[in-house]
Protein backbone atom coordinates (compact mmCIF):
# COMPACT_ATOMS: atom_id res chain seq x y z
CA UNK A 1 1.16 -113.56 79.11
CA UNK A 2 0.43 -110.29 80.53
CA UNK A 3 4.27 -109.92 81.24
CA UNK A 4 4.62 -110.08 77.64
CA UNK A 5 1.95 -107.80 76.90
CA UNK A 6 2.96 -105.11 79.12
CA UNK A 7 6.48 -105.86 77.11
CA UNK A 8 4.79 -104.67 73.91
CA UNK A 9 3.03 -101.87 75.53
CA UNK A 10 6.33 -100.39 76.24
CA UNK A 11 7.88 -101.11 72.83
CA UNK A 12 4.54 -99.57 71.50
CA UNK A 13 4.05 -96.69 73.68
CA UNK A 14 6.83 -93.47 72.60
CA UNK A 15 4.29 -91.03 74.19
CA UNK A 16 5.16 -91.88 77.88
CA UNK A 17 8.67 -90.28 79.27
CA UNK A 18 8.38 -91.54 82.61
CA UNK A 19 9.41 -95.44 81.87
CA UNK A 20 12.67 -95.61 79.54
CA UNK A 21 12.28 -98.11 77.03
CA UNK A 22 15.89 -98.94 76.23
CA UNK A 23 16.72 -102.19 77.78
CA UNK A 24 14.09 -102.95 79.24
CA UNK A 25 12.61 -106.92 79.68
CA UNK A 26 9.62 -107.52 81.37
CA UNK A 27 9.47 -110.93 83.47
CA UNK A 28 7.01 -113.26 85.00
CA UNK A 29 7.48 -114.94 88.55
CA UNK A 30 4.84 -116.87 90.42
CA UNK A 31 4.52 -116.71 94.74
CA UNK A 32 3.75 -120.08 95.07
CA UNK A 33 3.37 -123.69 92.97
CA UNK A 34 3.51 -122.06 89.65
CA UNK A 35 6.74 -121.81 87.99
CA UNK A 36 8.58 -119.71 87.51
CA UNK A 37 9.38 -119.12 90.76
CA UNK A 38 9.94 -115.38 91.96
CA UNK A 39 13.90 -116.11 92.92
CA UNK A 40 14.23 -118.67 89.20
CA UNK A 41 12.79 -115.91 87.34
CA UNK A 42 15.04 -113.17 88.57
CA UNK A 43 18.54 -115.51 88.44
CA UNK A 44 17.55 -115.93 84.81
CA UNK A 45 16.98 -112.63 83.97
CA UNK A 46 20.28 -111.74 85.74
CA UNK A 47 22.39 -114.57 84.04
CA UNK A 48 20.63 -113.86 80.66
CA UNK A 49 21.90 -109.84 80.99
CA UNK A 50 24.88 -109.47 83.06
CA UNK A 51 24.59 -105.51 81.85
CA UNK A 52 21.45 -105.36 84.26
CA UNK A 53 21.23 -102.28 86.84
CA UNK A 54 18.18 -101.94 88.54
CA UNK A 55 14.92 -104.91 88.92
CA UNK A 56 11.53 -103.33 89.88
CA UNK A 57 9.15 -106.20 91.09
CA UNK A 58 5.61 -105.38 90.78
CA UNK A 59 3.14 -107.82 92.91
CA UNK A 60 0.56 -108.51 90.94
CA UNK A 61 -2.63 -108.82 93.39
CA UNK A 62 -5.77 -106.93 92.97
CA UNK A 63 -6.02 -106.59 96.95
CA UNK A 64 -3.14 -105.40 99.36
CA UNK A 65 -3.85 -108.78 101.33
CA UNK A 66 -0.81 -110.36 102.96
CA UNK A 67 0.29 -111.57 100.12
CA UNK A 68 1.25 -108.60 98.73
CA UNK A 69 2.38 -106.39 101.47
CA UNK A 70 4.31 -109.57 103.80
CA UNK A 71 5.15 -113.18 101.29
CA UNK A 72 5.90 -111.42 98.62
CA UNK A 73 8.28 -108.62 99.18
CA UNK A 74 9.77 -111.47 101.82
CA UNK A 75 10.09 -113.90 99.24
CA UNK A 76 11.99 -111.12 96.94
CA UNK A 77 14.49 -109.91 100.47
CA UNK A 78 14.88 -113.80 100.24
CA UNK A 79 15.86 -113.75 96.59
CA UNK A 80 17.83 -110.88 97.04
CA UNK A 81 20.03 -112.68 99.73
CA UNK A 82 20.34 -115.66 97.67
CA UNK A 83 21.71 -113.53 94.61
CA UNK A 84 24.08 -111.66 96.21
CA UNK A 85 25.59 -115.28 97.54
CA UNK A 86 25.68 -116.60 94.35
CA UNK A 87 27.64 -113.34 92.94
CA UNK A 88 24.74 -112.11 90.11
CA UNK A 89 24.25 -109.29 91.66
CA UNK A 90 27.85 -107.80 91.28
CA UNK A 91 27.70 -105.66 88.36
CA UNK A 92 30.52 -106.18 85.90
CA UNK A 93 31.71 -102.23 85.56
CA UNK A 94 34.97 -103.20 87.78
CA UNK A 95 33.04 -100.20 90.42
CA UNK A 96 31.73 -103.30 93.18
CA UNK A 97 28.34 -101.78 92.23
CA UNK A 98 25.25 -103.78 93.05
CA UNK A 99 22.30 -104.61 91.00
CA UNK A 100 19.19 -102.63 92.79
CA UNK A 101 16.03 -104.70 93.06
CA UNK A 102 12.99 -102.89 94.21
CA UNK A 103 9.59 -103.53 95.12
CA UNK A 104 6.92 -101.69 93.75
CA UNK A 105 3.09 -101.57 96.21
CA UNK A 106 0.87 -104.13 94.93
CA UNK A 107 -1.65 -103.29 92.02
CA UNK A 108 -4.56 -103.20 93.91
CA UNK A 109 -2.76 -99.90 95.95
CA UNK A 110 -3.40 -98.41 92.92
CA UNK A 111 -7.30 -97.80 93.60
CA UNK A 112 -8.37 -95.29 91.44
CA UNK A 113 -7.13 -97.41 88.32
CA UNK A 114 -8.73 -100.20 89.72
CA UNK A 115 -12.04 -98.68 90.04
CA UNK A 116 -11.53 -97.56 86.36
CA UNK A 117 -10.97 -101.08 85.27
CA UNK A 118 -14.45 -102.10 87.34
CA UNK A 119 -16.08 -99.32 85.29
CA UNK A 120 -14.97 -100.47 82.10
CA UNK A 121 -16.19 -104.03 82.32
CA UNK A 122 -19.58 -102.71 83.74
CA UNK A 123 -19.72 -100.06 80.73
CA UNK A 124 -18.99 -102.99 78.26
CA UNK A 125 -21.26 -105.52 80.02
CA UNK A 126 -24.20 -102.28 79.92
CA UNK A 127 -23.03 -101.40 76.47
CA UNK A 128 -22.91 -98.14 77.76
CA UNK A 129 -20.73 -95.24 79.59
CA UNK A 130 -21.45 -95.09 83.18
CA UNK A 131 -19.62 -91.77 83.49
CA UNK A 132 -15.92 -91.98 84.91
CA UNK A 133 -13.43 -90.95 81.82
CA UNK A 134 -13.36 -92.91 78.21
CA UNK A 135 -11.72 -96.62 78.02
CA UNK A 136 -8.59 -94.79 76.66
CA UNK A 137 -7.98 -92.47 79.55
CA UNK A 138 -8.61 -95.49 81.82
CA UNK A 139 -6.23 -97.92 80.18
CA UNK A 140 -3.80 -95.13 80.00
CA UNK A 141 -3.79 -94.55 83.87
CA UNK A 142 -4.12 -98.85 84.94
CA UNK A 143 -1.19 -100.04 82.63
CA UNK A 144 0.87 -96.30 82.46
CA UNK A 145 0.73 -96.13 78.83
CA UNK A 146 -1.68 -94.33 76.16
CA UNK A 147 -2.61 -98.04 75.38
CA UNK A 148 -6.41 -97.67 73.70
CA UNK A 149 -9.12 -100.45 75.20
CA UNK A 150 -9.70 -101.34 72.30
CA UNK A 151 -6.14 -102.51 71.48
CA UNK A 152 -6.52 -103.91 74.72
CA UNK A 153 -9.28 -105.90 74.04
CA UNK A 154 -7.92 -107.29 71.14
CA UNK A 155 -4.84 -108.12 73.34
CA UNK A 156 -7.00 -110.24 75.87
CA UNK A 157 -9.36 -111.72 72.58
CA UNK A 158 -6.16 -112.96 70.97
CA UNK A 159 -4.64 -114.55 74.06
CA UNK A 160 -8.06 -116.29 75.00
CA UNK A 161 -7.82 -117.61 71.62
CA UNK A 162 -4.58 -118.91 71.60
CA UNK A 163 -5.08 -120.30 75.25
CA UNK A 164 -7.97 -122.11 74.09
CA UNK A 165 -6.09 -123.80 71.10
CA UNK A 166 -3.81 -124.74 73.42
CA UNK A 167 -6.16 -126.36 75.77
CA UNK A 168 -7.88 -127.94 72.50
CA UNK A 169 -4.52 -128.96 71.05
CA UNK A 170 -3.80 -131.04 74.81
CA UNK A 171 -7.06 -132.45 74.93
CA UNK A 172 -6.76 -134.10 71.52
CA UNK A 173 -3.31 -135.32 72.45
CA UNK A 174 -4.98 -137.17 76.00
CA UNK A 175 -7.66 -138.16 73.94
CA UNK A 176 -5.09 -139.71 71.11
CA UNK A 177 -3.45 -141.35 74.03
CA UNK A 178 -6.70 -142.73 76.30
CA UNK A 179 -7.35 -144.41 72.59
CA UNK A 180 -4.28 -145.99 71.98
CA UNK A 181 -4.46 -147.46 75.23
CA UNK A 182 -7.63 -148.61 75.00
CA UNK A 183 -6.68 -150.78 71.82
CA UNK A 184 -3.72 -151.79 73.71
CA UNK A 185 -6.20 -153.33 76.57
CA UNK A 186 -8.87 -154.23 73.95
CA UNK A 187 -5.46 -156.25 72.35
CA UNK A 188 -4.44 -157.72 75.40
CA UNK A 189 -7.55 -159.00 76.58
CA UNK A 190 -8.47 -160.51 72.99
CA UNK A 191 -5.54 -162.54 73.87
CA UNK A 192 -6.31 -163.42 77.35
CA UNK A 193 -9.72 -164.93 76.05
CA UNK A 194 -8.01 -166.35 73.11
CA UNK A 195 -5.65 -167.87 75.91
CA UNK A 196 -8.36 -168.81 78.35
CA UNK A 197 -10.07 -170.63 75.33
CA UNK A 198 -6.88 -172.48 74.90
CA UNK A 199 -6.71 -173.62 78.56
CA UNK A 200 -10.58 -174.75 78.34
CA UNK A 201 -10.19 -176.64 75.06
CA UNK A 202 -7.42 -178.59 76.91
CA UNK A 203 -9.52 -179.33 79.99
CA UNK A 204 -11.96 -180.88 77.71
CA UNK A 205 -9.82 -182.89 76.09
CA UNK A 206 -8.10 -184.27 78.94
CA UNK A 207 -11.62 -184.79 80.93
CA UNK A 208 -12.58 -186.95 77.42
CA UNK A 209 -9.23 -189.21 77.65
CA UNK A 210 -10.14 -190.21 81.06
């Protein structure tokens, strides 16, 4: 997932001061219908690491739409409230400090790295440079790290692959299970005409004795 990705970026990356590294775990949490949910996610993380001291939450939307800028950071002040009642945010240092969660501006805020990502996939599509800075330098600014596109590109090549082994791997189980119940039915309905030839031998019979 790109949670975990950015996880290993970090882990990867001892050229960048800004972020420490120590202690630091990188989550996932979905707005709507996905799971896990933005509140599960962070009780999780909180209950996994009771040493926690500060959550940054970074919506991930390539637009400042409404999402970003009202549902989200609502659903997070909602979170937030709910934590607090359920005690994980008191820190255990015997202070009554609270865990800080914070909300970062959406990706898409972020427009100059955004047009740098557009200008790498047109470069790759064009095979070609069309003239901002090199795939490095972009990468470096859109994920804060001095993460190299190619690296990058590996990253996203491997996790197509493995997403499409894993759509593979769950279409041959349906498939394994469609054909089991299609013998089942095949089965079941050898026996109904077995059954129904039964019944009609017995009319016969019966219409021949009268």
């Amino acid at each position: 997932s790109l949670a975990n990705m950015y996880q290993n970026a970090l882990n990867d990356n001892d050229d960048d001061d800004e972020i420490p590294k120590d202690g630091v775990a990188v989550r996932a949490a979905h707005m709507e219908i996905a799971t896990p949910s933005i509140l599960t996610s962070l009780r999780e993380m909180l209950q996994e690491n009771r040493s926690i001291e500060r959550v940054l939450c970074v919506p991930y939307f390539l637009s400042p739409g409404k999402h970003a800028t009202t549902d989200v950071p609502n659903l997070i002040k909602e979170a937030i409230k709910i934590l607090d009642e359920e005690g994980l945010l008191d820190m255990d240092n015997g202070e009554g400090s609270k865990v800080e969660i914070l909300t970062t501006k959406s990706l898409g805020s972020r427009l100059e790295s955004m047009l740098g990502a557009v200008n790498d996939l047109v470069g790759w599509t064009l095979n070609m440079d069309v003239g901002l800075e090199s795939s490095e330098k972009r990468f470096s600014i859109a994920l804060g790290s001095s993460i190299s596109g190619d690296a990058v590109r590996e990253d996203i090549k491997q996790r197509v692959h493995e997403e499409q082994a894993t759509e593979i791997e769950k279409l041959r189980e349906e498939l394994v299970k469609y054909t089991n119940r299609y013998k089942l039915l095949e089965k079941a309905l050898e026996a109904k005409v077995r059954e129904l030839k039964t019944v009609s031998n017995r009319e016969k019979l019966l219409e021949d004795a009268v």
